[in-house]
C-alpha atoms as a PDB file:
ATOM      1  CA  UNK A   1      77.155  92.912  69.301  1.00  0.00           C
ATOM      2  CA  UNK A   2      80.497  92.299  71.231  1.00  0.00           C
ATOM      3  CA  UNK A   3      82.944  94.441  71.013  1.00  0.00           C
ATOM      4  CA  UNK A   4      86.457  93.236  71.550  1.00  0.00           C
ATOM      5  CA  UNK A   5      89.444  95.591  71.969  1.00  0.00           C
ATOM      6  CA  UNK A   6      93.279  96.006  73.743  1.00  0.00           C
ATOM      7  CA  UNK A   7      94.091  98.518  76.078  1.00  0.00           C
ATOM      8  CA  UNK A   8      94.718 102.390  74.946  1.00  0.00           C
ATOM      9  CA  UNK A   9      97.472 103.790  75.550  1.00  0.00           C
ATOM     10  CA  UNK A  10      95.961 106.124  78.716  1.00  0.00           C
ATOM     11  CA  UNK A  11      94.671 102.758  79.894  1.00  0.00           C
ATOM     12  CA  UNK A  12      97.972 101.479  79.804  1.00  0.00           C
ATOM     13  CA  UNK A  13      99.212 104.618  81.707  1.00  0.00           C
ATOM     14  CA  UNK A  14      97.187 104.096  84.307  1.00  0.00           C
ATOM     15  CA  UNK A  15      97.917 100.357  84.761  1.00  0.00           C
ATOM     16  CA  UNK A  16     101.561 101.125  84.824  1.00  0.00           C
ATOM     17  CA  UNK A  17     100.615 103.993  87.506  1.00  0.00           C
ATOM     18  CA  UNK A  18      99.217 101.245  89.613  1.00  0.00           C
ATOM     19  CA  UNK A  19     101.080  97.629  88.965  1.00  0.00           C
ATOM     20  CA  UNK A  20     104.214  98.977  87.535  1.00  0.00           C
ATOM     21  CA  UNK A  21     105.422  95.927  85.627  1.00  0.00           C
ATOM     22  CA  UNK A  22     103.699  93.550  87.522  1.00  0.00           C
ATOM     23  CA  UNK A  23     100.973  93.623  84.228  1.00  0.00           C
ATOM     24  CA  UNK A  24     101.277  92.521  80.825  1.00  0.00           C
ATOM     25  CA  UNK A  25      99.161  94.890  79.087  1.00  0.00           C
ATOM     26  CA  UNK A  26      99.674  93.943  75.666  1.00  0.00           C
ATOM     27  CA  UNK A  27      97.927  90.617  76.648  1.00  0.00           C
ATOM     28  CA  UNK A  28      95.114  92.287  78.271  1.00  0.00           C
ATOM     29  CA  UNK A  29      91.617  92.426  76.268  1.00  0.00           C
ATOM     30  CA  UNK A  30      88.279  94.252  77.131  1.00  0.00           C
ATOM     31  CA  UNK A  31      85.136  92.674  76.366  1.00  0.00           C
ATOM     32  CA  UNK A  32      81.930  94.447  76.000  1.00  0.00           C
ATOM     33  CA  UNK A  33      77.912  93.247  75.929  1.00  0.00           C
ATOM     34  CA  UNK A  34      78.595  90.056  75.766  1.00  0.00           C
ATOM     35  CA  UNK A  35      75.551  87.782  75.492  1.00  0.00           C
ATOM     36  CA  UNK A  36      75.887  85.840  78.992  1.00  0.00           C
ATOM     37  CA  UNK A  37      76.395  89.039  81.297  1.00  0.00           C
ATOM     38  CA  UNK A  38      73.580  90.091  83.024  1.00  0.00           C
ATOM     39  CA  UNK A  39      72.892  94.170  82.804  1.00  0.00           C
ATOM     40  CA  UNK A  40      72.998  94.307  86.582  1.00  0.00           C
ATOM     41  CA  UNK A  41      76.464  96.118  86.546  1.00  0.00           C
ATOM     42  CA  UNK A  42      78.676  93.821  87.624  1.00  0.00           C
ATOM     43  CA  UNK A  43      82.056  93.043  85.343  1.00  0.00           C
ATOM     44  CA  UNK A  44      83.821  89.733  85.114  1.00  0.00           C
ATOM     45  CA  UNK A  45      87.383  89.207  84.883  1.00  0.00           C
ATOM     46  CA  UNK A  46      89.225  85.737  83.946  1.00  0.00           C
ATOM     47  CA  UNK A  47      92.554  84.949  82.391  1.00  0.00           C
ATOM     48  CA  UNK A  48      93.447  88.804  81.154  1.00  0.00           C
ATOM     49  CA  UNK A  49      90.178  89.274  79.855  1.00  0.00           C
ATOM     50  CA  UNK A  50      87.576  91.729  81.339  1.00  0.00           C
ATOM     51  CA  UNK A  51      83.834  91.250  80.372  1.00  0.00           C
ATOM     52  CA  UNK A  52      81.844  94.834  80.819  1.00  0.00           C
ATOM     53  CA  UNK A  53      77.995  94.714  80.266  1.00  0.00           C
ATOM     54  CA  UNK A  54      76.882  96.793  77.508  1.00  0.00           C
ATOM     55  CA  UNK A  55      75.502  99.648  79.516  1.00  0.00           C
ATOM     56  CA  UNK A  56      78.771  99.893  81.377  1.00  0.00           C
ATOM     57  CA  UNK A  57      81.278  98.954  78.711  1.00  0.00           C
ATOM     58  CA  UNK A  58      83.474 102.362  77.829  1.00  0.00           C
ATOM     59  CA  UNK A  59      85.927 102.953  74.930  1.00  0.00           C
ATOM     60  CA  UNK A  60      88.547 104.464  77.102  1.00  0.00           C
ATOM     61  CA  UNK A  61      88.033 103.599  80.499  1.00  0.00           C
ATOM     62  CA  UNK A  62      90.966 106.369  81.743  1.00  0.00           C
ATOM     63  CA  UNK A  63      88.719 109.325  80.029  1.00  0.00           C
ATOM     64  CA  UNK A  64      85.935 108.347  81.862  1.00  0.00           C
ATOM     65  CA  UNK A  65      84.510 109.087  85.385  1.00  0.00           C
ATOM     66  CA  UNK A  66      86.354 108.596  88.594  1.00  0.00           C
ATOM     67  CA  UNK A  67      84.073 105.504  89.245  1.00  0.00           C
ATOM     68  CA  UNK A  68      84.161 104.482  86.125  1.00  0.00           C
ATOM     69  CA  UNK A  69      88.394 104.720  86.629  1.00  0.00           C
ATOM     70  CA  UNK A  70      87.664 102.880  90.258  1.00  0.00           C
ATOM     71  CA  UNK A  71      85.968 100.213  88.221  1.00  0.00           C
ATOM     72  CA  UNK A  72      88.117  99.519  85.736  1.00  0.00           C
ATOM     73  CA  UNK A  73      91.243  99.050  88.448  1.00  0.00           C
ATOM     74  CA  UNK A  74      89.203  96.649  90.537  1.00  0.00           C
ATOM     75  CA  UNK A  75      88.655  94.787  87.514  1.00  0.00           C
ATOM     76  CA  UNK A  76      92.851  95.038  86.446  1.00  0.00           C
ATOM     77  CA  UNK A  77      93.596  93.747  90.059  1.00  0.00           C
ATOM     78  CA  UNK A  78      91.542  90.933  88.701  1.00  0.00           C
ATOM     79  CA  UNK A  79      94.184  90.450  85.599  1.00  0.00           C
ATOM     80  CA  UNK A  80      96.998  91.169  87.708  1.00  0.00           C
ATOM     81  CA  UNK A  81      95.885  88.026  90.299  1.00  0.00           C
ATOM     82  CA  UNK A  82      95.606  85.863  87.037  1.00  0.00           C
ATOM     83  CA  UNK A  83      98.807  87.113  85.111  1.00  0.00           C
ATOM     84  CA  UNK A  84     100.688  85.978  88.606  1.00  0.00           C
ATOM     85  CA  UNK A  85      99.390  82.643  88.654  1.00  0.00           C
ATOM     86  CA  UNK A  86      96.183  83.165  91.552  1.00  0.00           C
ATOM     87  CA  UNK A  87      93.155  81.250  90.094  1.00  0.00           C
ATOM     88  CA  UNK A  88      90.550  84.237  89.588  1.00  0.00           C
ATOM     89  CA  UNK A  89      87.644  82.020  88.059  1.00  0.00           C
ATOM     90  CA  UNK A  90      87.985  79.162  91.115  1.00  0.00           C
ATOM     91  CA  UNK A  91      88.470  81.761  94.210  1.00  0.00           C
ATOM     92  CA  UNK A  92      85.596  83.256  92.434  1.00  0.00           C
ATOM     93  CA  UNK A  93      83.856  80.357  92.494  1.00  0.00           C
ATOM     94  CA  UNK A  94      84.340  79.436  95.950  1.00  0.00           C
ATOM     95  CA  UNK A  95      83.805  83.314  97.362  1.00  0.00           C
ATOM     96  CA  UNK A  96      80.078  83.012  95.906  1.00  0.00           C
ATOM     97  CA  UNK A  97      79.403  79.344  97.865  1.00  0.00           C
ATOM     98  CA  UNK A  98      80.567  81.102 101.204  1.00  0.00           C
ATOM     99  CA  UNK A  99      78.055  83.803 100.353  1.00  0.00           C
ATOM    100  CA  UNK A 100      80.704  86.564 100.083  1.00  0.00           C
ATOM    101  CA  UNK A 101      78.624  88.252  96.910  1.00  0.00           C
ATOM    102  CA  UNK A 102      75.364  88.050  98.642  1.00  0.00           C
ATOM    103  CA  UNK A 103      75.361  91.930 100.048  1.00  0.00           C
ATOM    104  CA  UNK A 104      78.963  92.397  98.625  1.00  0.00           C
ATOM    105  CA  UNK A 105      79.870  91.127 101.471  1.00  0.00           C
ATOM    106  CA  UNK A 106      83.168  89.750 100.007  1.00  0.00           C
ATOM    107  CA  UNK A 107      84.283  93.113  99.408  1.00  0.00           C
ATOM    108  CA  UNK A 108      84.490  94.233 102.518  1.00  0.00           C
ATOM    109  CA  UNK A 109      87.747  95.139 104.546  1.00  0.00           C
ATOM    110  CA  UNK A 110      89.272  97.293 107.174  1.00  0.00           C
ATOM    111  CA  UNK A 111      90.600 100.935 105.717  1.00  0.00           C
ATOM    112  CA  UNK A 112      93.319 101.200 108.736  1.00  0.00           C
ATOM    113  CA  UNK A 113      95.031  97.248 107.840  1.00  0.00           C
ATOM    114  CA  UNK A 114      99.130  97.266 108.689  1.00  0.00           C
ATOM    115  CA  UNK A 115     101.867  95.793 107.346  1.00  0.00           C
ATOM    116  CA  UNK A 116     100.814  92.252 106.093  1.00  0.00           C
ATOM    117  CA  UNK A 117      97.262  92.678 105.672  1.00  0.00           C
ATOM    118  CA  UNK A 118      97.042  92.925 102.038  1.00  0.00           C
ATOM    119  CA  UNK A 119      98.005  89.427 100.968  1.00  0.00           C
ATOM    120  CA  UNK A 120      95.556  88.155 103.757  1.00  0.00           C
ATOM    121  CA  UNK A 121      92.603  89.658 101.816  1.00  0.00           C
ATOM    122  CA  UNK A 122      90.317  88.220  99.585  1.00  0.00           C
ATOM    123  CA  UNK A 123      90.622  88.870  96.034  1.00  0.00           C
ATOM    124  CA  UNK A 124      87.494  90.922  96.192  1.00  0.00           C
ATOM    125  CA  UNK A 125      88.962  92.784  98.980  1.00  0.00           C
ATOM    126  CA  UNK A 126      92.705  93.323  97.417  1.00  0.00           C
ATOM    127  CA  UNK A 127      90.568  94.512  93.951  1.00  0.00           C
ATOM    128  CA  UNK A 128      88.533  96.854  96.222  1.00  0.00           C
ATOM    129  CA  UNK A 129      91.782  98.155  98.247  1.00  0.00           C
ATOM    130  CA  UNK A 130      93.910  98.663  95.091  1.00  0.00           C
ATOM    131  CA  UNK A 131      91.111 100.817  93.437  1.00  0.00           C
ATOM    132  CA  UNK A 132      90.499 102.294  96.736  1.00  0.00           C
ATOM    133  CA  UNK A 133      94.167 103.748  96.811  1.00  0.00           C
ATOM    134  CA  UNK A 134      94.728 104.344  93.382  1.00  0.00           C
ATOM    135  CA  UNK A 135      91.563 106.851  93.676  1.00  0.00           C
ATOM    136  CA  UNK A 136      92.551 108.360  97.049  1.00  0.00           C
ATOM    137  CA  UNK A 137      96.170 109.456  95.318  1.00  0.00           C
ATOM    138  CA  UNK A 138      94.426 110.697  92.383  1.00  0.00           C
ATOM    139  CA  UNK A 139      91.971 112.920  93.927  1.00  0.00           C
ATOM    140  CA  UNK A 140      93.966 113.427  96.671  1.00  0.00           C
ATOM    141  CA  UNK A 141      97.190 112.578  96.477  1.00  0.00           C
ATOM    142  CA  UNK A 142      97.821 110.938  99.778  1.00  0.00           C
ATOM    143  CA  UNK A 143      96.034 107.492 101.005  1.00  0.00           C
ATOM    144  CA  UNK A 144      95.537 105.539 104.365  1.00  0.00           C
ATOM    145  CA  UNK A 145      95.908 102.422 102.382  1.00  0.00           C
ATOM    146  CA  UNK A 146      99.631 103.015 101.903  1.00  0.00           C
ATOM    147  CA  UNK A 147     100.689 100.532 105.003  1.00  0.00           C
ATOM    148  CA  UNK A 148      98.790  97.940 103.643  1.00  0.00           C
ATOM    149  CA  UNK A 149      99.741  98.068 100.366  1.00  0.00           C
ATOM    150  CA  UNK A 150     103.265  98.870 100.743  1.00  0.00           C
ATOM    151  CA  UNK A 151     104.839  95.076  99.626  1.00  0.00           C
ATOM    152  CA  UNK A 152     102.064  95.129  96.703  1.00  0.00           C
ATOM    153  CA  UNK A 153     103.448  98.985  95.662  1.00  0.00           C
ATOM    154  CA  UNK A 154     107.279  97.741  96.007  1.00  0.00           C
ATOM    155  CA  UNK A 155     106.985  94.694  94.343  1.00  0.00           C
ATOM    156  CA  UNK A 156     103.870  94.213  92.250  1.00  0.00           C
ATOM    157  CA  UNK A 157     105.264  91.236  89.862  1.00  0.00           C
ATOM    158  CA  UNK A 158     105.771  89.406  93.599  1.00  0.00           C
ATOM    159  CA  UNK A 159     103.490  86.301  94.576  1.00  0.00           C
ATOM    160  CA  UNK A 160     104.184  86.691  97.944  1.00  0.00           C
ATOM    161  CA  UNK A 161     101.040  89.379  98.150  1.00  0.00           C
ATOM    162  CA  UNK A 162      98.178  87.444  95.825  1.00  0.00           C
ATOM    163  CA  UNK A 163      94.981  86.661  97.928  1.00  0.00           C
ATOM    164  CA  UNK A 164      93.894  84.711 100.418  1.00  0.00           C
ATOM    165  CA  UNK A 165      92.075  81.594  98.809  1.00  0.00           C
ATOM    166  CA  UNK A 166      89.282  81.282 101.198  1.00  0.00           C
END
């Protein structure tokens, strides 16, 4: 059975925390075990909506887990491409040809990027980076990631910073 649902409100905290206004929550909708999603772990995001496999799908993502938290940010990145116009579903498309989810190789980038780095990501890479710093203040309150994000963090509703297509 699928179970379809809006954000809480502690979700919604903690997308505010992260993309400020630069996310309509109230448009966002979590999907979990839907038929078509394998049980391998992975998520899918399209268009504001995030799939979760049933195994993985939470009630309240922002009383769960640090990973689970890490998770559900990546997959928000995802939202916050689409609600600023970046086509999620076609880059997503095209980063599987090139190979870039064989390995997770896709998701790879450098932890010490400067200025300007961000918006030459992939949107794998910006999802991973985004969850990467939002965890490092929360556990730690400081991050590395700070440089690169910086433009994302001042202006999160910008298109200047979405992905890199290829």
């Amino acid at each position: 059975m699928t179970v379809i649902r809006t954000l809480t409100a502690a979700e919604c905290e903690l997308v505010h925390a992260v993309f400020g206004d630069g996310v309509d929550t109230a448009r966002v909708r979590i999907y979990g075990g839907v038929w078509w999603l394998p049980e391998n772990g992975a998520a899918f995001s399209v268009g504001g909506r995030i799939y979760f496999p049933r195994a993985h799908y939470r009630d309240d993502f922002a009383q769960e887990s640090p990973a689970m938290q890490h998770w559900f940010i990546h997959e928000m990145t995802h939202v916050w491409q689409s609600q600023q116009g970046f086509p999620v579903l076609v880059a997503g498309v095209w980063l599987c040809l090139r190979g870039g989810y064989w390995r997770r190789r896709g998701y790879r980038y450098a932890r010490h990027c400067t200025l300007g780095g961000f918006a030459r990501m992939n949107m794998e890479q910006q999802a991973d980076a985004v969850a990467d710093y939002f965890m490092d203040i929360r556990l730690y309150g400081q991050s590395r990631l700070e440089a690169t994000l910086c433009e994302f963090l001042r202006r999160p509703h910008g298109k200047a910073v979405l992905p890199r297509f290829w």
